[in-house]
Protein backbone atom coordinates (compact mmCIF):
# COMPACT_ATOMS: atom_id res chain seq x y z
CA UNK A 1 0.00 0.00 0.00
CA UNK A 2 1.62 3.11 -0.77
CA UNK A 3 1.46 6.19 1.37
CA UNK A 4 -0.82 9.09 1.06
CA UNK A 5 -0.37 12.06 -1.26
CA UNK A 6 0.17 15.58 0.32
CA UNK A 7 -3.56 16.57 -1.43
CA UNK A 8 -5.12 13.71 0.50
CA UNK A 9 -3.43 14.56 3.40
CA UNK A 10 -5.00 18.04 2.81
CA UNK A 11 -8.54 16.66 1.85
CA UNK A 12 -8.20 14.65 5.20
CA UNK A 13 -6.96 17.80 7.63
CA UNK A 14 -9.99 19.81 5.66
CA UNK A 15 -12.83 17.54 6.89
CA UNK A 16 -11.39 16.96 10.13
CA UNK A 17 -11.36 20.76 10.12
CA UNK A 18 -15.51 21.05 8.96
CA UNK A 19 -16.19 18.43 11.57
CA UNK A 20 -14.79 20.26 14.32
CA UNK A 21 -16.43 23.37 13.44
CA UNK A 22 -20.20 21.72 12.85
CA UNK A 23 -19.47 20.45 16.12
CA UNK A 24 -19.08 23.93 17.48
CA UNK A 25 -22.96 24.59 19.57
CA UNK A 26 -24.34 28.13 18.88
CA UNK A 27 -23.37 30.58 20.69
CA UNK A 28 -20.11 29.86 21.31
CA UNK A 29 -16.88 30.03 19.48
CA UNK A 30 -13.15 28.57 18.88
CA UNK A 31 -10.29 30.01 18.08
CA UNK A 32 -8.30 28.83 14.70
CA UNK A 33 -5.49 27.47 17.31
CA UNK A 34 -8.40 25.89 19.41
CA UNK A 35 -9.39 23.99 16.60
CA UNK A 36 -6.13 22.83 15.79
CA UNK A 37 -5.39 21.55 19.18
CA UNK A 38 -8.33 19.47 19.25
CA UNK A 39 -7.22 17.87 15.85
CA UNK A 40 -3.87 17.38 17.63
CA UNK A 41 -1.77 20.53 15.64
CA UNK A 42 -0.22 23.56 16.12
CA UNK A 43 -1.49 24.42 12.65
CA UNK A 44 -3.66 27.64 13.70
CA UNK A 45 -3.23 29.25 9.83
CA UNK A 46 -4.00 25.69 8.05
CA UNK A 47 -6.98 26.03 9.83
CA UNK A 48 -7.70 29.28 8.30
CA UNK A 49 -6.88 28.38 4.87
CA UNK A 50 -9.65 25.71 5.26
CA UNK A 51 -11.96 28.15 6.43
CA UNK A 52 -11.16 30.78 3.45
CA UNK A 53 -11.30 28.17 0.44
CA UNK A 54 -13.98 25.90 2.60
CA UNK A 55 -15.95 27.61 5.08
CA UNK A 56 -19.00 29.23 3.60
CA UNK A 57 -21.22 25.83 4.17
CA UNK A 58 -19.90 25.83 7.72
CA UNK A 59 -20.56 28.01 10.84
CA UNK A 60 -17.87 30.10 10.06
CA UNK A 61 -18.26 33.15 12.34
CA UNK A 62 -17.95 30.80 15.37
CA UNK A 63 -14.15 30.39 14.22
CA UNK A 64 -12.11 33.45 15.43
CA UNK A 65 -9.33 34.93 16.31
CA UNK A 66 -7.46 34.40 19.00
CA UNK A 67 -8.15 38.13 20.35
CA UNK A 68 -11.94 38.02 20.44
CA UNK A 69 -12.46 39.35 17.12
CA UNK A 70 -14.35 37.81 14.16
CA UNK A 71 -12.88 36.45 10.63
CA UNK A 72 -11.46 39.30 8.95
CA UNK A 73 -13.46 41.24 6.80
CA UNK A 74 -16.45 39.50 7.95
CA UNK A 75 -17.33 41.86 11.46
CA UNK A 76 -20.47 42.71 10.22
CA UNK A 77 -22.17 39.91 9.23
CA UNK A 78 -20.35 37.58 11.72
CA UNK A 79 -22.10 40.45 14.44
CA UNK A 80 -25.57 39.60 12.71
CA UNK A 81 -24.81 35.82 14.05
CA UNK A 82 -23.47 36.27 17.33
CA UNK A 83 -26.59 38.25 18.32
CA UNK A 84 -28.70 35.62 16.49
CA UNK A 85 -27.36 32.88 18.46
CA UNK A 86 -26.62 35.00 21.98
CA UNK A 87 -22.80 35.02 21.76
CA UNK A 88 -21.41 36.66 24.32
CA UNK A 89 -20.32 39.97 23.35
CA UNK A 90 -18.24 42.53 25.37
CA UNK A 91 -17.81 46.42 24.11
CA UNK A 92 -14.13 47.57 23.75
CA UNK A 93 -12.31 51.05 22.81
CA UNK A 94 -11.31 50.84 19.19
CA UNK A 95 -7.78 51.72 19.36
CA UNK A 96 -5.86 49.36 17.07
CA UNK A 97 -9.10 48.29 15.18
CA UNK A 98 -12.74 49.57 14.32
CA UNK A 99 -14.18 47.05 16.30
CA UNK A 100 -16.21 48.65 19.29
CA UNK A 101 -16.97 44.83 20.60
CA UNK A 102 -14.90 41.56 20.48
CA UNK A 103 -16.61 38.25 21.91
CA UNK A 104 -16.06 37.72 25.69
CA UNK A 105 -13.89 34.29 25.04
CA UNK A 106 -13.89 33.78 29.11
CA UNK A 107 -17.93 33.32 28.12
CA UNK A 108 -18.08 32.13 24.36
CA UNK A 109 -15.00 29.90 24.35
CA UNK A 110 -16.34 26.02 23.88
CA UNK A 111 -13.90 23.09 24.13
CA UNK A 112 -15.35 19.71 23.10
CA UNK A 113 -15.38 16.82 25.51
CA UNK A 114 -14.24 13.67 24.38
CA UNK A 115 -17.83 12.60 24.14
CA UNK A 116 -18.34 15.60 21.20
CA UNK A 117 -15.77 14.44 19.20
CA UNK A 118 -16.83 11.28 18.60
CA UNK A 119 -20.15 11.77 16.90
């Protein structure tokens, strides 16, 4: 049997990815790294890249940044959500960003149990 190619490799890291986030309840959130660990990598930005090329059938807005904020480009709608669903929300001084609210990850932040992960 011969090993796998680097694209299947990919195709496998992508679903593993889209599971992950489906499993992700509503109103609450992970960061890219956070969904990483859980697939056992460090591999926060390959986690993005499936989200960019892969993400619009997914929840998308409940993968963010690790500093509260939503996907980039994306504030608005992703805001639309988070209400929708009751995400946590906390207001913040736009200094660096636009943003007057990031999520309140002490609140939003969900880790799956064992018992999550293997549905």
């Amino acid at each position: 049997m011969s090993a796998p190619s680097s694209r299947e490799g990919a195709d496998d890291f992508g679903a593993a990815v889209a599971a992950v986030v489906r499993a992700i309840p509503p109103g609450r959130v992970m960061t890219y790294g956070d969904v990483a660990a859980v697939l056992g990598s460090r591999a926060s930005r390959a986690v993005g890249k499936v989200m960019a090329h892969e993400g619009a059938d997914l929840p998308w807005w409940r993968v963010v940044r690790a500093g509260g904020l939503p996907p980039v480009r994306h504030e608005a709608r992703a805001l639309e959500h988070y209400r929708a669903e009751g995400t946590p929300l906390r207001p913040t001084r736009a200094v660096d960003d636009d943003a007057a609210w990031r999520l309140d990850m002490r609140r939003a932040r969900w880790s799956p149990t064992a018992d999550d992960r293997s549905d």
